[in-house]
C-alpha atoms as a PDB file:
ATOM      1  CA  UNK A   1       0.000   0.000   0.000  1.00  0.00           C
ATOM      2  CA  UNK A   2       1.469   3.742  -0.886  1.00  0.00           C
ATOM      3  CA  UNK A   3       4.579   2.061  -2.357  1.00  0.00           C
ATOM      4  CA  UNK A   4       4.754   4.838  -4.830  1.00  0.00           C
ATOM      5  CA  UNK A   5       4.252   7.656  -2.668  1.00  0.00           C
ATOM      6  CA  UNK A   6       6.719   6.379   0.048  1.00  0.00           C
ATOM      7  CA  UNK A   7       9.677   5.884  -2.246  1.00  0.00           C
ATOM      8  CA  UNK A   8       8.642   9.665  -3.635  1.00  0.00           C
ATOM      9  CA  UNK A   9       8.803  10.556  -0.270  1.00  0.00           C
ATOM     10  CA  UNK A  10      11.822   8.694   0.170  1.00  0.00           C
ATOM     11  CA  UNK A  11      13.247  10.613  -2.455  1.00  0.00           C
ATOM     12  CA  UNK A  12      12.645  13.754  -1.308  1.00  0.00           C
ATOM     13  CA  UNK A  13      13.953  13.095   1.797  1.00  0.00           C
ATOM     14  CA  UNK A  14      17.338  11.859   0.847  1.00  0.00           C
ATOM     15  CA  UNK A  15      16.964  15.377  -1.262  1.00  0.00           C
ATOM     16  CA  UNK A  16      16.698  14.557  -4.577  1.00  0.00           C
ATOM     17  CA  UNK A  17      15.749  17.096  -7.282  1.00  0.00           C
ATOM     18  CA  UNK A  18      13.362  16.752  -9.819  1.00  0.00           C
ATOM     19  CA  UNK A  19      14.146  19.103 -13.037  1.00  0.00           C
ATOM     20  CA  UNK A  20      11.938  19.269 -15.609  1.00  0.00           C
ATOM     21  CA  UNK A  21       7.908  19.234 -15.620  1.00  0.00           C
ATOM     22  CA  UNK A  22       5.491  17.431 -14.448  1.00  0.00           C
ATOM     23  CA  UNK A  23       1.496  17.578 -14.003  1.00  0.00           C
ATOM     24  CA  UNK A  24      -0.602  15.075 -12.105  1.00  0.00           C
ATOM     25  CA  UNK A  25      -4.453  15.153 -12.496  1.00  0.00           C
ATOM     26  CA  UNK A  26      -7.176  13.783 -10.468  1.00  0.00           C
ATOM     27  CA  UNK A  27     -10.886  14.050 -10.609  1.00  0.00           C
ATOM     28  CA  UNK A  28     -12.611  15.199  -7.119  1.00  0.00           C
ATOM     29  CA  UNK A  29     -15.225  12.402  -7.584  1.00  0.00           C
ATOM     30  CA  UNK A  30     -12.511   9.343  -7.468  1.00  0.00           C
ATOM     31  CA  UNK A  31     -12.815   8.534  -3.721  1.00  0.00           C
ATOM     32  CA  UNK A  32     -16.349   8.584  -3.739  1.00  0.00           C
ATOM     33  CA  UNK A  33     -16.309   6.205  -6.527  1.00  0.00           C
ATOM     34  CA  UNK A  34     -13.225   4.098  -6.578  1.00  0.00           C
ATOM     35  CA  UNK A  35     -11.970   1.168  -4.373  1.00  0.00           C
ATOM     36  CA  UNK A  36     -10.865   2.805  -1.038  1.00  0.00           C
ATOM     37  CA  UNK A  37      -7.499   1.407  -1.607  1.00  0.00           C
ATOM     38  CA  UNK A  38      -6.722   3.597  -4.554  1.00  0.00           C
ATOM     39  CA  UNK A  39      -6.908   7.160  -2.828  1.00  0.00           C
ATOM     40  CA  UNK A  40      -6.382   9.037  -6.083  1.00  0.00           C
ATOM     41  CA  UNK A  41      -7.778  12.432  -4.632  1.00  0.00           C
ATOM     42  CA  UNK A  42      -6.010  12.259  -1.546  1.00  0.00           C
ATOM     43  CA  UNK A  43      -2.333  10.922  -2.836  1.00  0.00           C
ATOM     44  CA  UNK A  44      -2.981  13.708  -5.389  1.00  0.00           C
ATOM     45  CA  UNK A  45      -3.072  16.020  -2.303  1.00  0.00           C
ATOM     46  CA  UNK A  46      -0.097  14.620  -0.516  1.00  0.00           C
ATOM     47  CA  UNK A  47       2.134  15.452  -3.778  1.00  0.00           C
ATOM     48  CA  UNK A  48       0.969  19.111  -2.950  1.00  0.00           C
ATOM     49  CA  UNK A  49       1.621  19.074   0.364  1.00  0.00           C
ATOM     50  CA  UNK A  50       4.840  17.266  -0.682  1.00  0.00           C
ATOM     51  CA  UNK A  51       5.408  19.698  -3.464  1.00  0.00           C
ATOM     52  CA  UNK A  52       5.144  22.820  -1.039  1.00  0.00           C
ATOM     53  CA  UNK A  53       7.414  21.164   1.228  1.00  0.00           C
ATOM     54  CA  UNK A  54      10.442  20.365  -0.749  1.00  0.00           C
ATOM     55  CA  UNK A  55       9.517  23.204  -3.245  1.00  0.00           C
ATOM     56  CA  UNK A  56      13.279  23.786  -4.099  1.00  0.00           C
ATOM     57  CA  UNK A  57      13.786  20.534  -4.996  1.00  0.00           C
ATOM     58  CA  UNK A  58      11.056  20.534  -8.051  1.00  0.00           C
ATOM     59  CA  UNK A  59      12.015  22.915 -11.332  1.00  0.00           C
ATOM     60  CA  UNK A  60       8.002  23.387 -12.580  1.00  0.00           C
ATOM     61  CA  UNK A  61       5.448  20.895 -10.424  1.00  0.00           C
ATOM     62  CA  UNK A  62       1.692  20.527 -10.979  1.00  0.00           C
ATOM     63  CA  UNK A  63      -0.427  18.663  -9.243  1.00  0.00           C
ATOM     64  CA  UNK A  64      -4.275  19.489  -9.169  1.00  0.00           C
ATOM     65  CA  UNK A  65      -7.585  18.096  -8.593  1.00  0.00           C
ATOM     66  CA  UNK A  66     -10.072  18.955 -11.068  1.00  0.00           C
ATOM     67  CA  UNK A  67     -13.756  19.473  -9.809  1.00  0.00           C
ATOM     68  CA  UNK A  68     -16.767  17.341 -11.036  1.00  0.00           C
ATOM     69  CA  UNK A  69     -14.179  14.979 -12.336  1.00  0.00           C
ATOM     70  CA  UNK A  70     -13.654  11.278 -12.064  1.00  0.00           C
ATOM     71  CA  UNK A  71     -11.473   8.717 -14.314  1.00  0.00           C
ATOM     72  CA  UNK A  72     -14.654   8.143 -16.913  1.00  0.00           C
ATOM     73  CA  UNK A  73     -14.052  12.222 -17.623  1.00  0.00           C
ATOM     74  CA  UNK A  74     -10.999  13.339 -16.710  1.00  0.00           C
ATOM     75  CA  UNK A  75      -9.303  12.171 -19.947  1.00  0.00           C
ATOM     76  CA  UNK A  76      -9.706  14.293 -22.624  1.00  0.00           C
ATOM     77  CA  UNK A  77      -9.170  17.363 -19.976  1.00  0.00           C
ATOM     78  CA  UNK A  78      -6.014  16.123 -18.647  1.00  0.00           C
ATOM     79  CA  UNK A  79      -4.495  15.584 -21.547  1.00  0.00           C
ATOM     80  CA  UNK A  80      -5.494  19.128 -22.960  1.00  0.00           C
ATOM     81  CA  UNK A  81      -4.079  20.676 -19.509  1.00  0.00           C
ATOM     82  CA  UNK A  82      -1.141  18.499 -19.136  1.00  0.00           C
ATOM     83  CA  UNK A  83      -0.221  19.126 -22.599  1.00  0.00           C
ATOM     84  CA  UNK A  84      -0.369  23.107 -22.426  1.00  0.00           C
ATOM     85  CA  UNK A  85       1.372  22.981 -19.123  1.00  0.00           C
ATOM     86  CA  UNK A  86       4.397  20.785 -20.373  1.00  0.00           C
ATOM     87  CA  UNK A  87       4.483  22.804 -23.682  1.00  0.00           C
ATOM     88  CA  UNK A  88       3.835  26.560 -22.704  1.00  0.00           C
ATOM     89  CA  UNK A  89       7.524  28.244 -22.513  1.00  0.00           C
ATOM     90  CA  UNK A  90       8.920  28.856 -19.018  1.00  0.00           C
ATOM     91  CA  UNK A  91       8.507  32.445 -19.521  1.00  0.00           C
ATOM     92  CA  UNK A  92       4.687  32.389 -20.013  1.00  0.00           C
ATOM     93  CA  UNK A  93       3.716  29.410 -17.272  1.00  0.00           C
ATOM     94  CA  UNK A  94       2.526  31.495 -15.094  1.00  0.00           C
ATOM     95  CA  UNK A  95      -0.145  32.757 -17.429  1.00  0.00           C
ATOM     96  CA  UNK A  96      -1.272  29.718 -18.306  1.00  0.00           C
ATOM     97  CA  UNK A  97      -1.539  28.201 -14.819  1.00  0.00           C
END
């Protein structure tokens, strides 16, 4: 259980850096729906909390939860988001999230 987040964790502890981008994407309506087991919503808000922790350690992190959401809808807004984030240049991220 929480392999994944415990060797991120792990990670972060032993201070490893993470350059480069990357966006994680959750819908809000996963725990209601999902097995218990998978906590998508709430390992989506550990990264933050993770992510605000260890902020010096990431170059351009995203991690959100999107509202309304769940895995049957999430795709085809994900991907646009995820793909604008990863794509916009450094100098104009901030506009676009």
């Amino acid at each position: 259980d929480r392999l994944i987040m415990k060797q991120f964790e792990a990670a972060l502890g032993r201070g490893q850096n993470f350059p480069g981008r990357f966006a994680i994407y959750t819908g809000e309506r996963e725990e209601r729906i999902s097995p218990p087991e998978t906590r998508m919503t709430s390992n989506v808000l550990e990264v933050q909390r993770l992510i605000v922790k260890h902020r010096s350690q990431f170059e351009a992190p995203l991690a959100q939860i999107l509202p309304g959401l769940s895995h049957h809808s999430i795709l085809g807004i994900a991907a646009t988001y995820g793909l604008q984030f990863l794509l916009s240049p450094p100098n104009r991220l901030q506009e676009t999230y």
